[in-house]
C-alpha atoms as a PDB file:
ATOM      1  CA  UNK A   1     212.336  46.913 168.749  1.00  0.00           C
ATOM      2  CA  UNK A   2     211.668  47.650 172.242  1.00  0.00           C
ATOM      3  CA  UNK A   3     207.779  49.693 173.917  1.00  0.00           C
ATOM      4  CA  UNK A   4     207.189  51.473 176.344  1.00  0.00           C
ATOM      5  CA  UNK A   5     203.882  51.338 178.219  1.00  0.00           C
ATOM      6  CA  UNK A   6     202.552  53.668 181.469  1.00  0.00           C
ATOM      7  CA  UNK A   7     205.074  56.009 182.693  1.00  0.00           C
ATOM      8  CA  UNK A   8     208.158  54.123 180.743  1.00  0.00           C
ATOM      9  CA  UNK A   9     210.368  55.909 178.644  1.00  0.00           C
ATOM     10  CA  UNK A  10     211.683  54.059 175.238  1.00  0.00           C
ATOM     11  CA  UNK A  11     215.428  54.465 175.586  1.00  0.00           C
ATOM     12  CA  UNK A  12     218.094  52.006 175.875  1.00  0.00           C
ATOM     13  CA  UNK A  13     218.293  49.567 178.904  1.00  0.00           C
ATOM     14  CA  UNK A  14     221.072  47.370 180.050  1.00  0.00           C
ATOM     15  CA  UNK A  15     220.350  44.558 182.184  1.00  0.00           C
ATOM     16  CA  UNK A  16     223.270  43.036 184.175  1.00  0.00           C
ATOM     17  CA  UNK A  17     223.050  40.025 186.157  1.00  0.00           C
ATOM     18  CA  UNK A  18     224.660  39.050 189.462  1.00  0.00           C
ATOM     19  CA  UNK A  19     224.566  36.583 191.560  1.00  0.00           C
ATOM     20  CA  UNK A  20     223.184  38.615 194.339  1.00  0.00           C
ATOM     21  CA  UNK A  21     221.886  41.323 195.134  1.00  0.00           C
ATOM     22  CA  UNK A  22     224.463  41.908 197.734  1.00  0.00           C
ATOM     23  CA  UNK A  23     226.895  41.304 194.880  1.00  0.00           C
ATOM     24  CA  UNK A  24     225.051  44.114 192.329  1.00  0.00           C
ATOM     25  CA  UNK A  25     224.976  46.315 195.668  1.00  0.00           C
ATOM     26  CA  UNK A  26     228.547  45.750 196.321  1.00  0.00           C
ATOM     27  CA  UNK A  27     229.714  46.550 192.463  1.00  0.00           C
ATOM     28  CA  UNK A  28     227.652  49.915 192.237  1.00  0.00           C
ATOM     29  CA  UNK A  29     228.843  50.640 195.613  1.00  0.00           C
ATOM     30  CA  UNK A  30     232.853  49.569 195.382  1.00  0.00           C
ATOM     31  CA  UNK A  31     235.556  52.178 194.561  1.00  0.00           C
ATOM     32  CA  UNK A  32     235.935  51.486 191.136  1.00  0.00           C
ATOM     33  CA  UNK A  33     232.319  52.102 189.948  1.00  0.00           C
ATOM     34  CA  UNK A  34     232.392  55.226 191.816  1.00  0.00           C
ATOM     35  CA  UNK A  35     235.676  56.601 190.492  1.00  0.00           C
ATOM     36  CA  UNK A  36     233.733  56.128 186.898  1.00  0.00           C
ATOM     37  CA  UNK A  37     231.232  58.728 187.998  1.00  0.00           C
ATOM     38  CA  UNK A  38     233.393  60.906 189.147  1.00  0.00           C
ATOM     39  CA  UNK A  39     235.338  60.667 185.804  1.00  0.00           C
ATOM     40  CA  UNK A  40     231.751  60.685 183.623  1.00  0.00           C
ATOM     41  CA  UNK A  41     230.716  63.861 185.815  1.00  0.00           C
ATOM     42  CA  UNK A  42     227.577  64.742 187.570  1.00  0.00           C
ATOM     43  CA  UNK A  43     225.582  66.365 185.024  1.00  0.00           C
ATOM     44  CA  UNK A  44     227.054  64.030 181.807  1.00  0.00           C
ATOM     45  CA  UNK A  45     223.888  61.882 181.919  1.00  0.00           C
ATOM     46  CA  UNK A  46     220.575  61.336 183.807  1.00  0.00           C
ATOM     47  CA  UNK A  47     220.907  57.827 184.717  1.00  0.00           C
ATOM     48  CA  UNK A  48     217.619  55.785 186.006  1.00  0.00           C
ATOM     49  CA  UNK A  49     219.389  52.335 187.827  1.00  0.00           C
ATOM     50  CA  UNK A  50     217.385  49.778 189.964  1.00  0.00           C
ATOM     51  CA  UNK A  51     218.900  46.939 191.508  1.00  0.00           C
ATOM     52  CA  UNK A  52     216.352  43.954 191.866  1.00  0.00           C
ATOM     53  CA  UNK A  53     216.083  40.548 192.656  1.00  0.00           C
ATOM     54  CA  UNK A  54     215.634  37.899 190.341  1.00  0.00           C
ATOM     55  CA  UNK A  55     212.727  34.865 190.022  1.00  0.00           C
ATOM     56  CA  UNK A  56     214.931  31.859 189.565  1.00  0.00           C
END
C-alpha cells in the first residue's frame, strides 16, 4: 500500500539505482533508452522521472 501526501499523486513508482548519477544520466541519455521512446511514442504516457542522488 503506498500514500500520497501534498502535491503527490498515488500511482506506481519505480526506483532504479545506479552507481552515479553520471551513470543514471548517461542511461536515460544513451541511444538505446532513447530509441525506446521513440518506439513507446510521444503521447503513449505522461511520464514524471527525476534523477537524484543518493545518502549513502
Amino acid at each position: 500500500m503506498a500514500k500520497a501526501y501534498e502535491a503527490g499523486l498515488n500511482q506506481r513508482v519505480v526506483v532504479i539505482e545506479f552507481d552515479s548519477v553520471a551513470q543514471a544520466t548517461a542511461a536515460h541519455d544513451g541511444a538505446a533508452y532513447q530509441a525506446a521512446l521513440k518506439v513507446l511514442g510521444s503521447g503513449s504516457v505522461e511520464r514524471d522521472m527525476r534523477i537524484i542522488e543518493g545518502v549513502a
